[in-house]
Protein backbone atom coordinates (compact mmCIF):
# COMPACT_ATOMS: atom_id res chain seq x y z
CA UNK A 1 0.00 0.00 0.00
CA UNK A 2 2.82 2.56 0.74
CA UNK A 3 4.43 1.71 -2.71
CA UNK A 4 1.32 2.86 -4.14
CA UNK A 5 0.52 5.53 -1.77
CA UNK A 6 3.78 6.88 -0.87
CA UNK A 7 6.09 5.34 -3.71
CA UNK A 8 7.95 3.22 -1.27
CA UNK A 9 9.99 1.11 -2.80
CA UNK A 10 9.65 -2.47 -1.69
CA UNK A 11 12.60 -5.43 -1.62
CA UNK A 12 12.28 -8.71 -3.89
CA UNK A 13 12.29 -10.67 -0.58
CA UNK A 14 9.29 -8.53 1.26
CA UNK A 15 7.33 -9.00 -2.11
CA UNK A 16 7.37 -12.34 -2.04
CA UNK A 17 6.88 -12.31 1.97
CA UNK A 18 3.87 -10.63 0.62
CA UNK A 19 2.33 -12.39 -1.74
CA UNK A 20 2.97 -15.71 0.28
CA UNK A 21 0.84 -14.26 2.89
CA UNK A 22 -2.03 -13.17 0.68
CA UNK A 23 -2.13 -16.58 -0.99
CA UNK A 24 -2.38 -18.51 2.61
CA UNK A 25 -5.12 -16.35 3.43
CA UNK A 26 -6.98 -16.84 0.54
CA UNK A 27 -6.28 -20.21 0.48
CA UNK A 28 -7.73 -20.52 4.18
CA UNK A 29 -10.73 -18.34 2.85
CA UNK A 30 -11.54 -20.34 -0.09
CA UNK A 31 -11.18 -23.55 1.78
CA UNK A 32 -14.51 -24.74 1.38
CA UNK A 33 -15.23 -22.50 -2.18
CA UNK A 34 -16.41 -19.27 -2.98
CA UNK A 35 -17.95 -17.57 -0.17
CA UNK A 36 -21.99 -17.53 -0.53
CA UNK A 37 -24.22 -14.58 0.24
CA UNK A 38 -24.77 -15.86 4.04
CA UNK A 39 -20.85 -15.01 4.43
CA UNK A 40 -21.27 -11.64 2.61
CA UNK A 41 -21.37 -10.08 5.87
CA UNK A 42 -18.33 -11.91 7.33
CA UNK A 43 -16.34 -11.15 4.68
CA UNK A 44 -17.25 -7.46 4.34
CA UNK A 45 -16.18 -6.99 8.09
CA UNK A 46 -12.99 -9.09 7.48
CA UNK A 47 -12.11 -6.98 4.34
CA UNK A 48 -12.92 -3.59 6.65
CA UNK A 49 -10.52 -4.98 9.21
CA UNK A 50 -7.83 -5.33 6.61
CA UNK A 51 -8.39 -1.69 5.28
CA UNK A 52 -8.07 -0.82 8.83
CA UNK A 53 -5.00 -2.21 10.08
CA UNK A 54 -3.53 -1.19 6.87
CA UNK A 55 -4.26 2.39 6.94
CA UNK A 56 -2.94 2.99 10.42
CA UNK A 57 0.16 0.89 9.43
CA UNK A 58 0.63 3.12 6.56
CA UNK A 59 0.00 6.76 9.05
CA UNK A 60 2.25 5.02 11.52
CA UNK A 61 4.84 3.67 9.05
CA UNK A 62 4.70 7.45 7.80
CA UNK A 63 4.63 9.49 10.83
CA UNK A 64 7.92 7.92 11.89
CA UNK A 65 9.82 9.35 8.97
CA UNK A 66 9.05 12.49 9.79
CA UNK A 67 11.06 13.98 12.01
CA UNK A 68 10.32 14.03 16.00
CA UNK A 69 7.26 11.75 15.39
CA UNK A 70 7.99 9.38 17.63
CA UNK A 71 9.25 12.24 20.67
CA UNK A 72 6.20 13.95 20.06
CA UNK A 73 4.45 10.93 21.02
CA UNK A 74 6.13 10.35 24.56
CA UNK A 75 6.07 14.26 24.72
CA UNK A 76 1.99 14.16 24.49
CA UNK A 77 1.74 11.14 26.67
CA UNK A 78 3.91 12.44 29.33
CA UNK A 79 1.37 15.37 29.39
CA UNK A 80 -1.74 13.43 29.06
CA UNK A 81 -1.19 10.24 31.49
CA UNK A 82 -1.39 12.25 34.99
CA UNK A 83 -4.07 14.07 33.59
CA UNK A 84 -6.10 11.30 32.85
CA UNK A 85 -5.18 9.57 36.12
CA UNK A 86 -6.26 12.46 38.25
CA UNK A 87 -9.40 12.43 36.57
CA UNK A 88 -10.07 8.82 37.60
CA UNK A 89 -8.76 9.06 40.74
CA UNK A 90 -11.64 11.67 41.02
CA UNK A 91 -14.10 9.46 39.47
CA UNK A 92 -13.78 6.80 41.86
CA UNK A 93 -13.64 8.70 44.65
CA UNK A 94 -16.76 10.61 44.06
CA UNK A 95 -18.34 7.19 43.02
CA UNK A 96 -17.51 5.60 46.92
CA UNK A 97 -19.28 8.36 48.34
CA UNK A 98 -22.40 8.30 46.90
């Protein structure tokens, strides 16, 4: 996707990687033929998973060549964390004395 996307370039051996990978799953999909409409559903949500997990691979896999990606992450958690544990501390305490 980040070949296309991004124009990545991407090794021989991580092609193949791959394509081996796409094959096994289709294999394991197709095991028992071509899915009928009763596994329309199933398959939409599995193909929306995919598209998922691929574009925040692809953000990710982009946001840490930029520079200071990966400090402004532990930069904004640093600042968030106590923040968000005060506010449960809070919670709970307001919740034990009702």
């Amino acid at each position: 996707m980040s070949t296309t996307l991004l124009g990545h370039s991407l090794p021989a051996g991580q092609a193949v990687g791959v394509a081996v990978n796409s094959c096994g799953l289709a294999a394991v999909a197709l095991a028992d033929g071509i899915p009928g409409r009763t596994q329309l559903p199933a398959l939409a949500a599995a193909l929306g998973t995919v598209v998922m997990i691929a574009s925040y691979t692809l953000v990710d896999g982009s946001g840490v060549c930029v520079c200071g990606y990966i400090a402004w992450l532990y930069f904004r958690h640093r600042q968030v964390r106590p923040v968000a544990a005060g506010l449960e501390r809070r919670s709970s305490q307001t919740r034990t004395r009702i």
